[in-house]
PDB file of N, CA and C in Angstrom:
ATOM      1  N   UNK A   1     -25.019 -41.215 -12.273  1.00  0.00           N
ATOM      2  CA  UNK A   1     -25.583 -42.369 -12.934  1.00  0.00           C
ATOM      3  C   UNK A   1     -27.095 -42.427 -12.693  1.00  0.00           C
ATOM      4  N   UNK A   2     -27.567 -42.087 -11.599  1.00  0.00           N
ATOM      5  CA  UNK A   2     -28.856 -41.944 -11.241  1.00  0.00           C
ATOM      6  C   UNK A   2     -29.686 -40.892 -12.137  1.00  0.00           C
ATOM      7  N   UNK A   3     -29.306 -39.868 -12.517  1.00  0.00           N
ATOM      8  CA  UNK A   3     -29.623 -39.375 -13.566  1.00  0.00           C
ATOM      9  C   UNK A   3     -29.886 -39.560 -14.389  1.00  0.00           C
ATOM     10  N   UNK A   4     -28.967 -40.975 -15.504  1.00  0.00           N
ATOM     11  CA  UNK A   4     -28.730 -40.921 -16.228  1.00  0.00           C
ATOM     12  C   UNK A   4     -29.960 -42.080 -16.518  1.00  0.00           C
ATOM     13  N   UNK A   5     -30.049 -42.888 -15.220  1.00  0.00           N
ATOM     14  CA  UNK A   5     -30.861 -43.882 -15.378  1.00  0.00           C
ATOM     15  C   UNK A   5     -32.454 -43.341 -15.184  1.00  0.00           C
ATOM     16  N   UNK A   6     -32.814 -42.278 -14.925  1.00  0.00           N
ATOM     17  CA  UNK A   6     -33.934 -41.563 -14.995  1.00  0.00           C
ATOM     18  C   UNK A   6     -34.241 -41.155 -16.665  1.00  0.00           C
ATOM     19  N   UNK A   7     -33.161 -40.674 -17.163  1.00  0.00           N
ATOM     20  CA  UNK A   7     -33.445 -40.340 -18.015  1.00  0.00           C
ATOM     21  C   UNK A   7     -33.895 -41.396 -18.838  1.00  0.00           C
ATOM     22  N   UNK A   8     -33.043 -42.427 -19.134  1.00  0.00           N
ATOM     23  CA  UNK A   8     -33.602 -43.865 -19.979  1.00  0.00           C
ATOM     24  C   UNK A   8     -35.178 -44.104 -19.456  1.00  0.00           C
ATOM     25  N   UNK A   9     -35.051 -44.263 -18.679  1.00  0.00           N
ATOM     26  CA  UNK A   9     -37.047 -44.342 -18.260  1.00  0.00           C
ATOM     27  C   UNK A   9     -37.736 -43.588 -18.700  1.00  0.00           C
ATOM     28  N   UNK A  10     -37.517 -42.318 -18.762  1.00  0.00           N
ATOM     29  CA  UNK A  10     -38.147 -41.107 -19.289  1.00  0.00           C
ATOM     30  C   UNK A  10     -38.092 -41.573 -20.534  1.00  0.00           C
ATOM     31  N   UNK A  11     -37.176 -41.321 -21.105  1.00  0.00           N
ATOM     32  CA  UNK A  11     -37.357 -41.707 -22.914  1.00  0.00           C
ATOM     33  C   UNK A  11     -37.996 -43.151 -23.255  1.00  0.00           C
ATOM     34  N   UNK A  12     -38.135 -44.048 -22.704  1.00  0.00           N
ATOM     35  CA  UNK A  12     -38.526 -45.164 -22.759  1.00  0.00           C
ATOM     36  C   UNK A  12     -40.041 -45.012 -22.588  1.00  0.00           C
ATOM     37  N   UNK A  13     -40.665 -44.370 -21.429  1.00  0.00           N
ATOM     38  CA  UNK A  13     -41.914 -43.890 -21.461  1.00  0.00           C
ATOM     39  C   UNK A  13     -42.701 -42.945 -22.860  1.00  0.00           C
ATOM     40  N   UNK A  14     -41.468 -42.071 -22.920  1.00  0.00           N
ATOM     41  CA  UNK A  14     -41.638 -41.165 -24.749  1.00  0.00           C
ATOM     42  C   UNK A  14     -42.346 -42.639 -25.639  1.00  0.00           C
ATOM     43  N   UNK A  15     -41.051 -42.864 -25.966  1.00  0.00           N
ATOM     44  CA  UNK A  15     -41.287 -44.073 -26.977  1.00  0.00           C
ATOM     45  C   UNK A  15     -42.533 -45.015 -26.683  1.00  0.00           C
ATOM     46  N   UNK A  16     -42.611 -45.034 -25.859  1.00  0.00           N
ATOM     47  CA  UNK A  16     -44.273 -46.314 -25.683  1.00  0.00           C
ATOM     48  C   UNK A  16     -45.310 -45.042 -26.501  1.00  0.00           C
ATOM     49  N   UNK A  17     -45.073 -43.786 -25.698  1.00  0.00           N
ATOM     50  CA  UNK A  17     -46.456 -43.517 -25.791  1.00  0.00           C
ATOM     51  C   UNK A  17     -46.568 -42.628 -27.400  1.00  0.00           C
ATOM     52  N   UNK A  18     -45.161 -42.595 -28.085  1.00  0.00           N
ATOM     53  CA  UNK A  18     -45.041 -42.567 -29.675  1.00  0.00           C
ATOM     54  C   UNK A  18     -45.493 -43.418 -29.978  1.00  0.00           C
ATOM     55  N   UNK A  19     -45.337 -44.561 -30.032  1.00  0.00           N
ATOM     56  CA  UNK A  19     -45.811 -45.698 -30.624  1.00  0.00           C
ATOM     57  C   UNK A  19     -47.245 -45.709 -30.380  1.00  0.00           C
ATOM     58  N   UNK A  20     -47.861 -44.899 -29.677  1.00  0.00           N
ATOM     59  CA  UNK A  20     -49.488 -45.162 -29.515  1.00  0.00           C
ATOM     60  C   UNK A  20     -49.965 -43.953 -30.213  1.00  0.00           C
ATOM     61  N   UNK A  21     -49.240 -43.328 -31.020  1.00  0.00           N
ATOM     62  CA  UNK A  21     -49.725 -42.213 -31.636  1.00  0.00           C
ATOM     63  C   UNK A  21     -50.569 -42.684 -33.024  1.00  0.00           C
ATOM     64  N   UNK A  22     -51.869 -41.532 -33.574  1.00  0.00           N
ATOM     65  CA  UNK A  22     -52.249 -42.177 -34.690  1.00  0.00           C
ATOM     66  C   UNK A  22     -51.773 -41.407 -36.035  1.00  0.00           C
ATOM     67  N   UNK A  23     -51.260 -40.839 -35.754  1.00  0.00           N
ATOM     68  CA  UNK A  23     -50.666 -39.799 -37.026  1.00  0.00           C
ATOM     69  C   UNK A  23     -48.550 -40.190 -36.532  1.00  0.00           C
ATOM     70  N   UNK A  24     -47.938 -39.817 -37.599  1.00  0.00           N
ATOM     71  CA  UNK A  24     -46.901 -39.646 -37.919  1.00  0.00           C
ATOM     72  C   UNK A  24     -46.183 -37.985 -38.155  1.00  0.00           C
ATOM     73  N   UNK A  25     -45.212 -37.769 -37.381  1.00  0.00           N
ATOM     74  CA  UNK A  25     -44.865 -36.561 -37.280  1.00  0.00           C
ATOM     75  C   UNK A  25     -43.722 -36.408 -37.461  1.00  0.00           C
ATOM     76  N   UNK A  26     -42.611 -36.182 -38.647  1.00  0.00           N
ATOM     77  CA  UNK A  26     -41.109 -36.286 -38.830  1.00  0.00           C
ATOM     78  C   UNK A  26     -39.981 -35.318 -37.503  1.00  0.00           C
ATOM     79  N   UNK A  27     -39.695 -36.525 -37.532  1.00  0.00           N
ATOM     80  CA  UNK A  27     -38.698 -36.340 -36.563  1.00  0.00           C
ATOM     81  C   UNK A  27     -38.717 -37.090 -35.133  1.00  0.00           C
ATOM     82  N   UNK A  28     -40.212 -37.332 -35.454  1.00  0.00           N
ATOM     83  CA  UNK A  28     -41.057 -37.779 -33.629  1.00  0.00           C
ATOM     84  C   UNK A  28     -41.127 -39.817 -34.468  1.00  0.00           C
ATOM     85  N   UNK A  29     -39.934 -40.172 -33.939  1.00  0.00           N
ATOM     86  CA  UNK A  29     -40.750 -41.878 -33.995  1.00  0.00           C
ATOM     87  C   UNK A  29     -40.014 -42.686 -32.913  1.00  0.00           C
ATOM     88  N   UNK A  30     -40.590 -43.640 -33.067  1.00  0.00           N
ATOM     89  CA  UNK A  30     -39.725 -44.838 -31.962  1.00  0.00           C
ATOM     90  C   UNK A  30     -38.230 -45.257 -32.351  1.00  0.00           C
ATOM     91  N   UNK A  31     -38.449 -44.724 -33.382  1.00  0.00           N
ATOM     92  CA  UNK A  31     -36.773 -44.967 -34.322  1.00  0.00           C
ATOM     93  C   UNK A  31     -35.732 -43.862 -33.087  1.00  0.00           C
ATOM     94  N   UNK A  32     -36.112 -42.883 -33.217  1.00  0.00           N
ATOM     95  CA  UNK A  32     -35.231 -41.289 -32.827  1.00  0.00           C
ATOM     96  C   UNK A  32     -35.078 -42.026 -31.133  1.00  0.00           C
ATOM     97  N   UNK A  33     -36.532 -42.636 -30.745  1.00  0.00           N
ATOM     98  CA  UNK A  33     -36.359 -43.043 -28.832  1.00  0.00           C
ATOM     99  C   UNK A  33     -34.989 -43.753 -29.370  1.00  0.00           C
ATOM    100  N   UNK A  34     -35.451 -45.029 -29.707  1.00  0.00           N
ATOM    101  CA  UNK A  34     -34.282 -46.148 -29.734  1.00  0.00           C
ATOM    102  C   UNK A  34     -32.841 -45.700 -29.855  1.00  0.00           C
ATOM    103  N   UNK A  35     -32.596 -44.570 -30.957  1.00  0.00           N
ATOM    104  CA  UNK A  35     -31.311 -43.983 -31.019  1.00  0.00           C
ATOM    105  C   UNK A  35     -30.795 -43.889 -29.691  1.00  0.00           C
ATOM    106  N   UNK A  36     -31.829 -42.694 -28.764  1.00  0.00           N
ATOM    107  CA  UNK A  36     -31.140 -42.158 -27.366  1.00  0.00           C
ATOM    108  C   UNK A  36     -31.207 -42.800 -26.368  1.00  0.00           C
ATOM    109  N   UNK A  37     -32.092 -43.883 -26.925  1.00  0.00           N
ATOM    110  CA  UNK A  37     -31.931 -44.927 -25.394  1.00  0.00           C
ATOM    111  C   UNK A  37     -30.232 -45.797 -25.651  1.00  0.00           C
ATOM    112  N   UNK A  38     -30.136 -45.547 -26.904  1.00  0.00           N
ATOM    113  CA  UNK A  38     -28.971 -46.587 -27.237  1.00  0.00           C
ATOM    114  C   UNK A  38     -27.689 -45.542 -26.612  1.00  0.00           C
ATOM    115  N   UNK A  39     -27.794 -44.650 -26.519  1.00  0.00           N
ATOM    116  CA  UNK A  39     -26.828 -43.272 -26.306  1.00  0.00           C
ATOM    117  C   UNK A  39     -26.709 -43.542 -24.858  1.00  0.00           C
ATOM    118  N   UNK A  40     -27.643 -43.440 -23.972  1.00  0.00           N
ATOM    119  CA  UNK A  40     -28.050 -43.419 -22.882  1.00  0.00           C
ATOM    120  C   UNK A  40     -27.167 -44.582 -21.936  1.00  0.00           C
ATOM    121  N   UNK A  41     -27.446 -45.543 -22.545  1.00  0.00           N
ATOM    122  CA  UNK A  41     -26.840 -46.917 -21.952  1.00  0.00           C
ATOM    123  C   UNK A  41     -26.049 -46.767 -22.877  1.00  0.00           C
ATOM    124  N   UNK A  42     -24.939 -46.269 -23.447  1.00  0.00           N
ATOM    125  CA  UNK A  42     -23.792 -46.441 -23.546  1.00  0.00           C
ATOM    126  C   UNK A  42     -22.800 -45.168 -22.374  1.00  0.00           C
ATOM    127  N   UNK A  43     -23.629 -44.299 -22.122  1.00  0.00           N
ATOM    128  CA  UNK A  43     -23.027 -43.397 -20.861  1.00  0.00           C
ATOM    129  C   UNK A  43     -23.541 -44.146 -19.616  1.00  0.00           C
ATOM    130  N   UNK A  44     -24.432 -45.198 -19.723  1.00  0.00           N
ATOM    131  CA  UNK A  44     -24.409 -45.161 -18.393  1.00  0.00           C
ATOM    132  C   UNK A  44     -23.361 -46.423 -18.317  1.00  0.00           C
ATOM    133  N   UNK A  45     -23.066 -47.452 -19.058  1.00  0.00           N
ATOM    134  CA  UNK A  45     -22.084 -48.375 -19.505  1.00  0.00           C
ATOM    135  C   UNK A  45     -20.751 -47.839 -18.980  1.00  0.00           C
ATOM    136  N   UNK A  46     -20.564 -46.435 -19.294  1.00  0.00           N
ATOM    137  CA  UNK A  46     -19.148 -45.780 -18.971  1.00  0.00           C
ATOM    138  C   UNK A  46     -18.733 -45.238 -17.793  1.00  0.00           C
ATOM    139  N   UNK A  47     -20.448 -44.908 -17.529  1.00  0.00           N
ATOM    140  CA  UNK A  47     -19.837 -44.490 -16.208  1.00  0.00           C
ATOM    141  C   UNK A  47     -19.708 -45.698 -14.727  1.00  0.00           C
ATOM    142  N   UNK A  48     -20.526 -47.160 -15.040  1.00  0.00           N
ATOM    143  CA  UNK A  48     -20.080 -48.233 -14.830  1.00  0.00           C
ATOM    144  C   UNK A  48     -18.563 -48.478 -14.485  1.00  0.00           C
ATOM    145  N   UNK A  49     -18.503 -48.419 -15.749  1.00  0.00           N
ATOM    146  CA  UNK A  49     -16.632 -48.597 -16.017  1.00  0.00           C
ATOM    147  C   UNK A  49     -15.653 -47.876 -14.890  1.00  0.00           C
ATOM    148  N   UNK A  50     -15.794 -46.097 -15.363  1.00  0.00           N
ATOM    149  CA  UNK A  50     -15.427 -45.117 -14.622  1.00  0.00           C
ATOM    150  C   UNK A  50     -15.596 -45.671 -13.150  1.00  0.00           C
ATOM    151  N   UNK A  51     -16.372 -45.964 -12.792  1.00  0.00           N
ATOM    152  CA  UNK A  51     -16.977 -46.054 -11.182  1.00  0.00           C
ATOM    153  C   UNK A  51     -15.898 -47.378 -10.933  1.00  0.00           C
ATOM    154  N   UNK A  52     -16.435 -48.443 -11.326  1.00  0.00           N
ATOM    155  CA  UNK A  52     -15.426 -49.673 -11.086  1.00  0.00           C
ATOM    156  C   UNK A  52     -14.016 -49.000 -11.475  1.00  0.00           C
ATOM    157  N   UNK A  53     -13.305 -48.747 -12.154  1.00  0.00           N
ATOM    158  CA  UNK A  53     -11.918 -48.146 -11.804  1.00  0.00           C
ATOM    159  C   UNK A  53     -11.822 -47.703 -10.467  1.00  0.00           C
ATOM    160  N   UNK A  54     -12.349 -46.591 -10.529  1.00  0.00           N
ATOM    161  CA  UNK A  54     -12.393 -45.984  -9.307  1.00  0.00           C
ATOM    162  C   UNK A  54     -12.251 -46.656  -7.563  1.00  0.00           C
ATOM    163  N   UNK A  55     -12.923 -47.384  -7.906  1.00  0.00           N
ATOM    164  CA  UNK A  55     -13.200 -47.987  -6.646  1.00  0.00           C
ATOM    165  C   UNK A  55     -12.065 -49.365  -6.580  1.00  0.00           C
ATOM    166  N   UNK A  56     -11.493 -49.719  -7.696  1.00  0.00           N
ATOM    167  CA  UNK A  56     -10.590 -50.862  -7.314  1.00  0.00           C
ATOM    168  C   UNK A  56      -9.041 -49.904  -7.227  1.00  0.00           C
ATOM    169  N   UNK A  57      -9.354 -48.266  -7.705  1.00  0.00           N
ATOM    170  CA  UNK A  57      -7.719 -47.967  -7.659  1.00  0.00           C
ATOM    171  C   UNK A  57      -8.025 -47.552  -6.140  1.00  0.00           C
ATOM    172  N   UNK A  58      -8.994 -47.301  -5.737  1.00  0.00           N
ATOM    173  CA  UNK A  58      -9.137 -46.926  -3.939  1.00  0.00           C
ATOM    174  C   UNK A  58      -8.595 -47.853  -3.300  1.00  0.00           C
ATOM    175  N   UNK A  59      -9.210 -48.977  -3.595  1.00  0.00           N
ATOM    176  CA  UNK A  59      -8.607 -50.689  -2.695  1.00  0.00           C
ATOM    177  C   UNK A  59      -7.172 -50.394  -2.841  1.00  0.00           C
ATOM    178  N   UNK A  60      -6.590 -50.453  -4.445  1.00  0.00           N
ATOM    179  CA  UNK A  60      -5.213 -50.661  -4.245  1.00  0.00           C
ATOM    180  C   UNK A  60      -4.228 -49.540  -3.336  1.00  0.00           C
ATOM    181  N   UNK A  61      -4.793 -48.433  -3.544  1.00  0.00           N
ATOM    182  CA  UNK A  61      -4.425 -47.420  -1.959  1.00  0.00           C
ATOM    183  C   UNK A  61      -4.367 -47.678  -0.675  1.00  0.00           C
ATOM    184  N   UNK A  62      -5.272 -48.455  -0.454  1.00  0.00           N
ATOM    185  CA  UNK A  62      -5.500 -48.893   0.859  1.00  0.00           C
ATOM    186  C   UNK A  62      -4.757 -49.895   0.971  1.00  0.00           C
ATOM    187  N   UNK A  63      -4.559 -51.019   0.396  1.00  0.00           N
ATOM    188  CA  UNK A  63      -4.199 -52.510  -0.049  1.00  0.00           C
ATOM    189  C   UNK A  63      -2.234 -51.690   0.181  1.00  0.00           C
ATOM    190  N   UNK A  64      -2.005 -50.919  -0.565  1.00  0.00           N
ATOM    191  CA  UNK A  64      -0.456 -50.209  -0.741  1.00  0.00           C
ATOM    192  C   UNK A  64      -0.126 -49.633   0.585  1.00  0.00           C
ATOM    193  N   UNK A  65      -1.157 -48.872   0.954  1.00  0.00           N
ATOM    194  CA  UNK A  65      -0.430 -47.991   2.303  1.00  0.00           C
ATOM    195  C   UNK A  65      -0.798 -49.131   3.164  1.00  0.00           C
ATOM    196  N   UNK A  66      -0.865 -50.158   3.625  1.00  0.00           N
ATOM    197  CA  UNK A  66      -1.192 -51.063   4.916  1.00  0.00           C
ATOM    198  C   UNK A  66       0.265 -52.038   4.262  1.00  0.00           C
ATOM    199  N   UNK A  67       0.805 -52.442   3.256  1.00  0.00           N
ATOM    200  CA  UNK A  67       2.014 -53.016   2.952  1.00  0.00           C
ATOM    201  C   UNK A  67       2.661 -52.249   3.401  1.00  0.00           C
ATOM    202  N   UNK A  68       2.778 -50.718   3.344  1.00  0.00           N
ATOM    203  CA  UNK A  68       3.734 -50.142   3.056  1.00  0.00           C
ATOM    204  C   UNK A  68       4.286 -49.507   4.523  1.00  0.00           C
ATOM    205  N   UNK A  69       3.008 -49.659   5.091  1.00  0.00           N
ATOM    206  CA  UNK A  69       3.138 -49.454   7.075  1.00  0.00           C
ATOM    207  C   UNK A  69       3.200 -50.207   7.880  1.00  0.00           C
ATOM    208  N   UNK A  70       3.102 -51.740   7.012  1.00  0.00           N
ATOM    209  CA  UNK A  70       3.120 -52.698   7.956  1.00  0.00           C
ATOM    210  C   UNK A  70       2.095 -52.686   9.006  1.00  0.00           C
ATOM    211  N   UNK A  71       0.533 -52.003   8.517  1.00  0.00           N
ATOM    212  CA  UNK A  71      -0.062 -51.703   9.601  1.00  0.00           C
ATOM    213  C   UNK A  71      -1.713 -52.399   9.002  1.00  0.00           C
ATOM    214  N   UNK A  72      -1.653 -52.648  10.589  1.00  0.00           N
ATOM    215  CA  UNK A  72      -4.008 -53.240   9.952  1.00  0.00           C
ATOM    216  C   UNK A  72      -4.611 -52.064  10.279  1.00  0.00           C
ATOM    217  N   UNK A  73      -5.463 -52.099   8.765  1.00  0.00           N
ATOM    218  CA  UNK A  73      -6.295 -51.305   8.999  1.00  0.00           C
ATOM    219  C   UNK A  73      -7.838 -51.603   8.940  1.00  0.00           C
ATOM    220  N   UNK A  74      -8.352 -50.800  10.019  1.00  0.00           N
ATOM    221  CA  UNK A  74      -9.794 -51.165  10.600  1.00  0.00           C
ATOM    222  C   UNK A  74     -10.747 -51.437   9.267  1.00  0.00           C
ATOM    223  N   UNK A  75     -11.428 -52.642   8.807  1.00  0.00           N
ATOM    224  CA  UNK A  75     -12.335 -53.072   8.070  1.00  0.00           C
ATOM    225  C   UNK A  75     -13.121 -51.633   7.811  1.00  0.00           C
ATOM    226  N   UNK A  76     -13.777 -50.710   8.396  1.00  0.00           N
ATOM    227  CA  UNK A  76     -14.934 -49.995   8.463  1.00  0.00           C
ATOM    228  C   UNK A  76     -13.898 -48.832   7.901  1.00  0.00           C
ATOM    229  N   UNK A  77     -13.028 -48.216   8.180  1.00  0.00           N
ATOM    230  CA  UNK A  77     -12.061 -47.216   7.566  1.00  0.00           C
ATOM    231  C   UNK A  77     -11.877 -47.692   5.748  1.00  0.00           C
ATOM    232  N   UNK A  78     -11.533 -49.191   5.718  1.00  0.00           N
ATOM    233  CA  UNK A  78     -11.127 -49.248   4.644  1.00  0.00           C
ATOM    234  C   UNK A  78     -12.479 -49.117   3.677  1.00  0.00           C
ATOM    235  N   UNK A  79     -13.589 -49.480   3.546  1.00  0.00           N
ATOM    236  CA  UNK A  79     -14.737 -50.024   2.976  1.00  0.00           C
ATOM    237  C   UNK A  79     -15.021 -47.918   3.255  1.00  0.00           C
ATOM    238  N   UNK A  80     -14.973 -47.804   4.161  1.00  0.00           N
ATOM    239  CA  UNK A  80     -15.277 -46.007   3.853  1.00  0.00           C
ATOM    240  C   UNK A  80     -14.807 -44.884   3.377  1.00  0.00           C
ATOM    241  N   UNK A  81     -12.766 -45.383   3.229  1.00  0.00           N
ATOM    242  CA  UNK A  81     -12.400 -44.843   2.059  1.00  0.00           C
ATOM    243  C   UNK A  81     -12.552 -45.428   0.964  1.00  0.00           C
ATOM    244  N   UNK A  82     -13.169 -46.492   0.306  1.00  0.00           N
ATOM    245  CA  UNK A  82     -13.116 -46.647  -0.982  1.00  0.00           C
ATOM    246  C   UNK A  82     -14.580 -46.405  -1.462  1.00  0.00           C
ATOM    247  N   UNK A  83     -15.669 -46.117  -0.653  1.00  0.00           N
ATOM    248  CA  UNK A  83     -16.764 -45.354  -1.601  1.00  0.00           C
ATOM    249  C   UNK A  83     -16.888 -43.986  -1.308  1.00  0.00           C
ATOM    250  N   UNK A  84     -16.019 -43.746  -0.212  1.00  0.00           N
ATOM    251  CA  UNK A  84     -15.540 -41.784  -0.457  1.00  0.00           C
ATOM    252  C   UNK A  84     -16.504 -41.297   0.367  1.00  0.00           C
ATOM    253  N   UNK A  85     -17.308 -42.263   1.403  1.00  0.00           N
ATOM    254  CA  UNK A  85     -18.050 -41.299   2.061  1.00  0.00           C
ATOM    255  C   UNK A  85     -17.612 -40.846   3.562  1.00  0.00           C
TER     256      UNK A  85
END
């Protein structure tokens, strides 16, 4: 996602400095930025999504095997399997 959010800046920087251009060049406008910024934040939208799944089907793992053992498990274990580090 960090990537992805570099990249929107990057193209966002494009587009300003299209728009300060004094000639017109087909193919090159603020129209074409806007397209891929719109592209851009819709992958990064998904991978949002993706990520939040992720991380609430981790809880319910954790949340399942502590029902299922009848057992507590340490705050710092649980919070460190569910961002996987």
């Amino acid at each position: 996602m960090a990537d992805l959010m570099h990249d929107f800046d990057v193209v966002s920087r494009i587009s300003s400095l299209i728009g300060t251009m004094r000639s017109s060049y087909e193919g090159l406008s603020t129209e074409v930025t806007s397209q891929i910024m719109g592209d851009i934040q819709r992958a990064i939208r998904y991978a949002v999504v993706v990520a939040s799944a992720a991380a609430a089907a981790a809880i319910d793992v954790v949340a399942d095997y502590v029902v299922a053992n009848d057992t507590i498990v340490d705050d710092a274990l649980a919070v460190c399997f569910c961002c996987g580090c």
